[in-house]
Protein backbone atom coordinates (compact mmCIF):
# COMPACT_ATOMS: atom_id res chain seq x y z
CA UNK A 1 -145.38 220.37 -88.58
CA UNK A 2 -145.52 223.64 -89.73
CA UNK A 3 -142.27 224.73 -88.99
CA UNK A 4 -140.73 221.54 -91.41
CA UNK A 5 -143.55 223.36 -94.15
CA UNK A 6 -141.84 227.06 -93.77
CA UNK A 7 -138.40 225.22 -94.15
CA UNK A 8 -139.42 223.33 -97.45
CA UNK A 9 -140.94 226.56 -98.52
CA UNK A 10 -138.04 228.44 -98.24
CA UNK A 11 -136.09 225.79 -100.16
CA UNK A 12 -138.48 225.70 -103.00
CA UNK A 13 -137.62 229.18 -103.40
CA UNK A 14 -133.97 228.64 -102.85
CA UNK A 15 -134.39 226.14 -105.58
CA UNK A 16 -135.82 228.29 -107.57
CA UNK A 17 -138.99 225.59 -107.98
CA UNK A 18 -141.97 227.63 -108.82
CA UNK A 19 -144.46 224.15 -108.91
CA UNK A 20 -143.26 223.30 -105.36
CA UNK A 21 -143.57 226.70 -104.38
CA UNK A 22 -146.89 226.67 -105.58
CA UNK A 23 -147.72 222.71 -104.35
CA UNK A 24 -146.10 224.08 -100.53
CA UNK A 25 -148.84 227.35 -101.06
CA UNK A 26 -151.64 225.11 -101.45
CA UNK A 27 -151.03 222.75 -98.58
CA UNK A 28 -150.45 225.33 -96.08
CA UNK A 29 -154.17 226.93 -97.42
CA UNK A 30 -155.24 222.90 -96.78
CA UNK A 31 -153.81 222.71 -93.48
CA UNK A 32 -155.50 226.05 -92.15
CA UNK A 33 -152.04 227.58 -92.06
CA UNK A 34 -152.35 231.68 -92.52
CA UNK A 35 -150.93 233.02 -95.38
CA UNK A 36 -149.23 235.63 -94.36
CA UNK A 37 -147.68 233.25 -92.16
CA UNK A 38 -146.40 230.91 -94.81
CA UNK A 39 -145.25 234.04 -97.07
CA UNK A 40 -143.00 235.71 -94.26
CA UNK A 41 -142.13 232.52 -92.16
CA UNK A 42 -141.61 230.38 -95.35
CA UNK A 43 -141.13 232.34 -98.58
CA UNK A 44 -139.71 235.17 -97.98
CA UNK A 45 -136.68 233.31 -95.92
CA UNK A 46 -135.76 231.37 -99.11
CA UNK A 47 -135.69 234.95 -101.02
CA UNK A 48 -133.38 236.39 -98.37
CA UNK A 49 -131.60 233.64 -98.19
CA UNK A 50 -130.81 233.48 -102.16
CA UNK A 51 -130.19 237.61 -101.74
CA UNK A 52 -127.82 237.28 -99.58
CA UNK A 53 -125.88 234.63 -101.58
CA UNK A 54 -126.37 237.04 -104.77
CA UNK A 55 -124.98 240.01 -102.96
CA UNK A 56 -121.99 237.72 -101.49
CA UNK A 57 -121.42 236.14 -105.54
CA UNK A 58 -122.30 232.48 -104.12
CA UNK A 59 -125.52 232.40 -106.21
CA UNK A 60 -125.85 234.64 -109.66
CA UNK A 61 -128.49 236.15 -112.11
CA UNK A 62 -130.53 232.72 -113.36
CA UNK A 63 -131.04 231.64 -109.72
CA UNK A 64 -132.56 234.78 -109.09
CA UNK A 65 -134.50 235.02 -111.77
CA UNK A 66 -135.70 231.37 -110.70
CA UNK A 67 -136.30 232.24 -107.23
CA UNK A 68 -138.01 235.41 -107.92
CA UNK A 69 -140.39 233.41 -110.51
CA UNK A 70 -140.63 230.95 -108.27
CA UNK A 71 -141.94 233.29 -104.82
CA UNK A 72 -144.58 234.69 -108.05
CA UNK A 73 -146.06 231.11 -108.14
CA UNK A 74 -146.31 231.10 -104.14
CA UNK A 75 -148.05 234.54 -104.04
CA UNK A 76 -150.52 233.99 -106.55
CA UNK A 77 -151.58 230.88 -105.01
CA UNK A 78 -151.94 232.38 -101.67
CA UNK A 79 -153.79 235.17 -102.88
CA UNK A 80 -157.01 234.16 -103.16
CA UNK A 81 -157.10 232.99 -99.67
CA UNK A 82 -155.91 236.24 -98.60
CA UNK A 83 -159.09 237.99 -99.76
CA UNK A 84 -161.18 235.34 -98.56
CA UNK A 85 -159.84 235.92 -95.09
CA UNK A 86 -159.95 239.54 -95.87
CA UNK A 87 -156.01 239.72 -95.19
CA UNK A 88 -153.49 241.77 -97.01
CA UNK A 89 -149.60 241.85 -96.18
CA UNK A 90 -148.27 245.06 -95.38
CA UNK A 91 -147.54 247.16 -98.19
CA UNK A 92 -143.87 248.98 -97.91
CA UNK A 93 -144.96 251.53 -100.75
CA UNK A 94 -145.73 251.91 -103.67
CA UNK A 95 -143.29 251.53 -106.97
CA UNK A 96 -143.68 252.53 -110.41
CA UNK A 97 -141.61 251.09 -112.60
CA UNK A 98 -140.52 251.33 -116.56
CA UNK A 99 -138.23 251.45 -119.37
CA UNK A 100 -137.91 254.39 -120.57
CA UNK A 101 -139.28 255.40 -123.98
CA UNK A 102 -137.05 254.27 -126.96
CA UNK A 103 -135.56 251.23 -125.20
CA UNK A 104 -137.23 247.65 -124.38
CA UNK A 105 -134.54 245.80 -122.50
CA UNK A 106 -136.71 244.26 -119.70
CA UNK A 107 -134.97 241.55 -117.71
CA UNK A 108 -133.71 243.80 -114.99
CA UNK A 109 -136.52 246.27 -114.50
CA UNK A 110 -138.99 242.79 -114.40
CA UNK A 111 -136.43 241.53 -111.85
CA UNK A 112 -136.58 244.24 -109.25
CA UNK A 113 -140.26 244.34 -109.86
CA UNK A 114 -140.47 240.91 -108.53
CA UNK A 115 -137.73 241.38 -105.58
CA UNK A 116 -139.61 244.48 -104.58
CA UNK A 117 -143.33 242.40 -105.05
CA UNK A 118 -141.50 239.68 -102.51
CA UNK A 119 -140.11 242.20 -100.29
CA UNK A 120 -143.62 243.69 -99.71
CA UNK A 121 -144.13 246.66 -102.31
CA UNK A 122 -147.12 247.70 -104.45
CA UNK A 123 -145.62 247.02 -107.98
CA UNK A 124 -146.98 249.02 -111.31
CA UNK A 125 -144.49 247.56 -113.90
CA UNK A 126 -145.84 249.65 -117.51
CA UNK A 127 -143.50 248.03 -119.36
CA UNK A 128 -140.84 248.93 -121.36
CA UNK A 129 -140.65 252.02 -124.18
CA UNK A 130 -142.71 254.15 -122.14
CA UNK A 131 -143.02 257.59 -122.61
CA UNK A 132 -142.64 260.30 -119.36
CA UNK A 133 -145.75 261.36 -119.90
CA UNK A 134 -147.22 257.84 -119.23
CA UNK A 135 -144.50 257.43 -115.74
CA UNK A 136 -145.55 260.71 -114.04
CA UNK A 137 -149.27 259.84 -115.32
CA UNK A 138 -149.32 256.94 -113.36
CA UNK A 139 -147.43 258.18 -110.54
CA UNK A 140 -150.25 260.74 -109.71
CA UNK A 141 -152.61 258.43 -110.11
CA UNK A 142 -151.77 255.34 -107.95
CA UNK A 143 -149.78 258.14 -105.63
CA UNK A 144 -146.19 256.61 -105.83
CA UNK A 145 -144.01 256.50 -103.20
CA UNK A 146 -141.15 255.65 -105.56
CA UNK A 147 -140.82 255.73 -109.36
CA UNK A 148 -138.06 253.56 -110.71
CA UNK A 149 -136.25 254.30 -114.34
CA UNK A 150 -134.83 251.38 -116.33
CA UNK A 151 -132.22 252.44 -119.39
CA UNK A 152 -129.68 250.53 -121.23
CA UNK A 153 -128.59 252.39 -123.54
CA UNK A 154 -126.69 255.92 -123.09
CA UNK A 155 -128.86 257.35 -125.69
CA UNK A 156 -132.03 256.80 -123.53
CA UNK A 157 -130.69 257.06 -120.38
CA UNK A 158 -131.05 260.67 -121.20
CA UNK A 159 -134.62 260.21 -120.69
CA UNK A 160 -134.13 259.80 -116.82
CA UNK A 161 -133.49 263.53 -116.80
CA UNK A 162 -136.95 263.96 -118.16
CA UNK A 163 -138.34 262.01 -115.62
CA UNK A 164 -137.07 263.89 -112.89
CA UNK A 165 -137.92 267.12 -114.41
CA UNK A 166 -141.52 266.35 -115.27
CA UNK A 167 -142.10 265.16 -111.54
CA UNK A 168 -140.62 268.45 -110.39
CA UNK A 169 -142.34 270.59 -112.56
CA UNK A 170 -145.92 268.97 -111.18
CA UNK A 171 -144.78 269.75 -107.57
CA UNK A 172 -144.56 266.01 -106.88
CA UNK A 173 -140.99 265.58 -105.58
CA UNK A 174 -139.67 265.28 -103.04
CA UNK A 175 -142.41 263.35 -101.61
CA UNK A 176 -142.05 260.81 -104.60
CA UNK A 177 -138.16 259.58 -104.82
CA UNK A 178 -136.70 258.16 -107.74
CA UNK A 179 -135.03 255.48 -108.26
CA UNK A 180 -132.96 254.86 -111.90
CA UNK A 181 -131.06 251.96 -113.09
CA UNK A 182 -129.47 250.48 -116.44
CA UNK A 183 -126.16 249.29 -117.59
CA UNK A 184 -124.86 252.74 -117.96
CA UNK A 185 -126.33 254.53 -114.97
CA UNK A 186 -123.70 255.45 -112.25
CA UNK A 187 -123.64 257.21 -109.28
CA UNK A 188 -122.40 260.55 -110.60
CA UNK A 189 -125.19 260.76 -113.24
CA UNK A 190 -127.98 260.09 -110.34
CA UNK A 191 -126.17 263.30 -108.72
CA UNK A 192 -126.32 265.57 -112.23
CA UNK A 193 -130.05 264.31 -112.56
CA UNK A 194 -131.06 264.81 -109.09
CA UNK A 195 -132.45 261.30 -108.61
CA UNK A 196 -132.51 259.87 -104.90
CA UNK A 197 -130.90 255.91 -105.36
CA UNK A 198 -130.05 253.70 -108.00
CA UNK A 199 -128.16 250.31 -107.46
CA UNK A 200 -126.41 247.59 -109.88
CA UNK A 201 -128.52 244.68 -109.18
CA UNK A 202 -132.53 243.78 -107.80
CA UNK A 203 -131.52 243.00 -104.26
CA UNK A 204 -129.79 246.49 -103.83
CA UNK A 205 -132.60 247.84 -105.49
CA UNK A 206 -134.49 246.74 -102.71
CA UNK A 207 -132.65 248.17 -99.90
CA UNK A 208 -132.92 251.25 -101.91
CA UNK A 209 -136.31 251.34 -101.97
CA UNK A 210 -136.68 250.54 -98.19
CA UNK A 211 -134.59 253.43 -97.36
CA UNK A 212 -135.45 255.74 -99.50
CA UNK A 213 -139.46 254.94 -98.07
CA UNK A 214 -138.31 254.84 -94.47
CA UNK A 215 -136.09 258.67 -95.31
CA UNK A 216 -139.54 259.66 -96.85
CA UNK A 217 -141.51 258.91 -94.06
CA UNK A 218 -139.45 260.08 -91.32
CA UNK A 219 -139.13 263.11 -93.16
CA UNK A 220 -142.90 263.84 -93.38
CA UNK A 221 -143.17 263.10 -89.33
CA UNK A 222 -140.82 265.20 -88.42
């Protein structure tokens, strides 16, 4: 039985149906099922799944925004039932994201916020407009592992620079990696900034993140 539940949870987030996703939450919480279970064996599939497609061009932005709203709806119903049983998933790191101060385009940054929520990160979204005062603030204070910069405009992406500087300066790189992103971010300006990753779209984002966390660590062990 519950492996026909974990299938029709997967395909309510393949659907991108954030009340099934949330109906399929609460019946596995009826039926005793744990919800770690149901977010790793059920969920998460359907947002792999609809990566995947994404990074292939078989499925495209709206369905990812769907299915990324939709695994928000499963999460939040399975939460409370998490603390009850005094559970928590495993938490990859911890991301701070924003737009940077003097822009407010928000669809992407909010995005990889939720891919990287689904994939299993700590997520501190401030917002957009935000000052790099306010990013390396709250870097320090929830200790970041990553700190990701959202610009759309070439006037702000400037800003990035900033960001990277004032994290230096505070003797807080490299243990904290940055990630930056934005319509007109490329690869060479992540090199003339001296940021660690950057991708074109919330799934890479996330495999950023995972290595850049996984580099970190294995760097600190050695």
């Amino acid at each position: 039985m519950s492996e026909e539940l974990f299938k029709a949870m997967a395909q309510s987030i393949i659907d991108g149906d954030s009340e099934e996703a949330d109906r399929l939450a609460r019946l596995a919480i009826e039926q005793g099922i744990d919800p770690l279970e149901a977010i790793n064996k059920g969920f998460v599939v359907g947002v792999n799944h609809v990566g995947n497609e994404f990074s292939c061009g078989n499925a495209f932005l709206p369905e990812l925004v769907m299915a990324g709203e939709a695994m928000k709806a499963a999460v939040a119903a399975l939460e409370p039932e998490m603390a009850r049983r005094g559970t928590a998933r495993e938490v990859l790191g911890k991301v701070v994201l924003a737009t940077i101060h003097g822009d407010i385009h928000d669809i992407g940054k909010t995005l990889v916020g939720t891919m990287l929520s689904a994939a299993g990160f700590q997520v501190f979204d401030l917002g957009v407009d935000v000052p790099v005062e306010t990013i390396v603030q709250k870097a320090r204070e929830v200790g970041a592992d990553i700190v990701g910069v959202s610009a759309l405009l070439t006037t702000t992406m400037v800003r990035q620079r900033d960001v990277v500087e004032a994290l230096d300066d505070l003797g807080m790189r490299p243990k904290v990696k940055i990630m930056v992103g934005g319509a007109p971010v490329t690869r060479e300006w992540v090199q003339e900034i001296g940021a660690d990753g950057y991708s074109e779209d919330a799934i890479g984002a996330v495999q950023v993140a995972r290595r850049l966390v996984s580099d970190a660590r294995a760097t600190s062990a050695a």
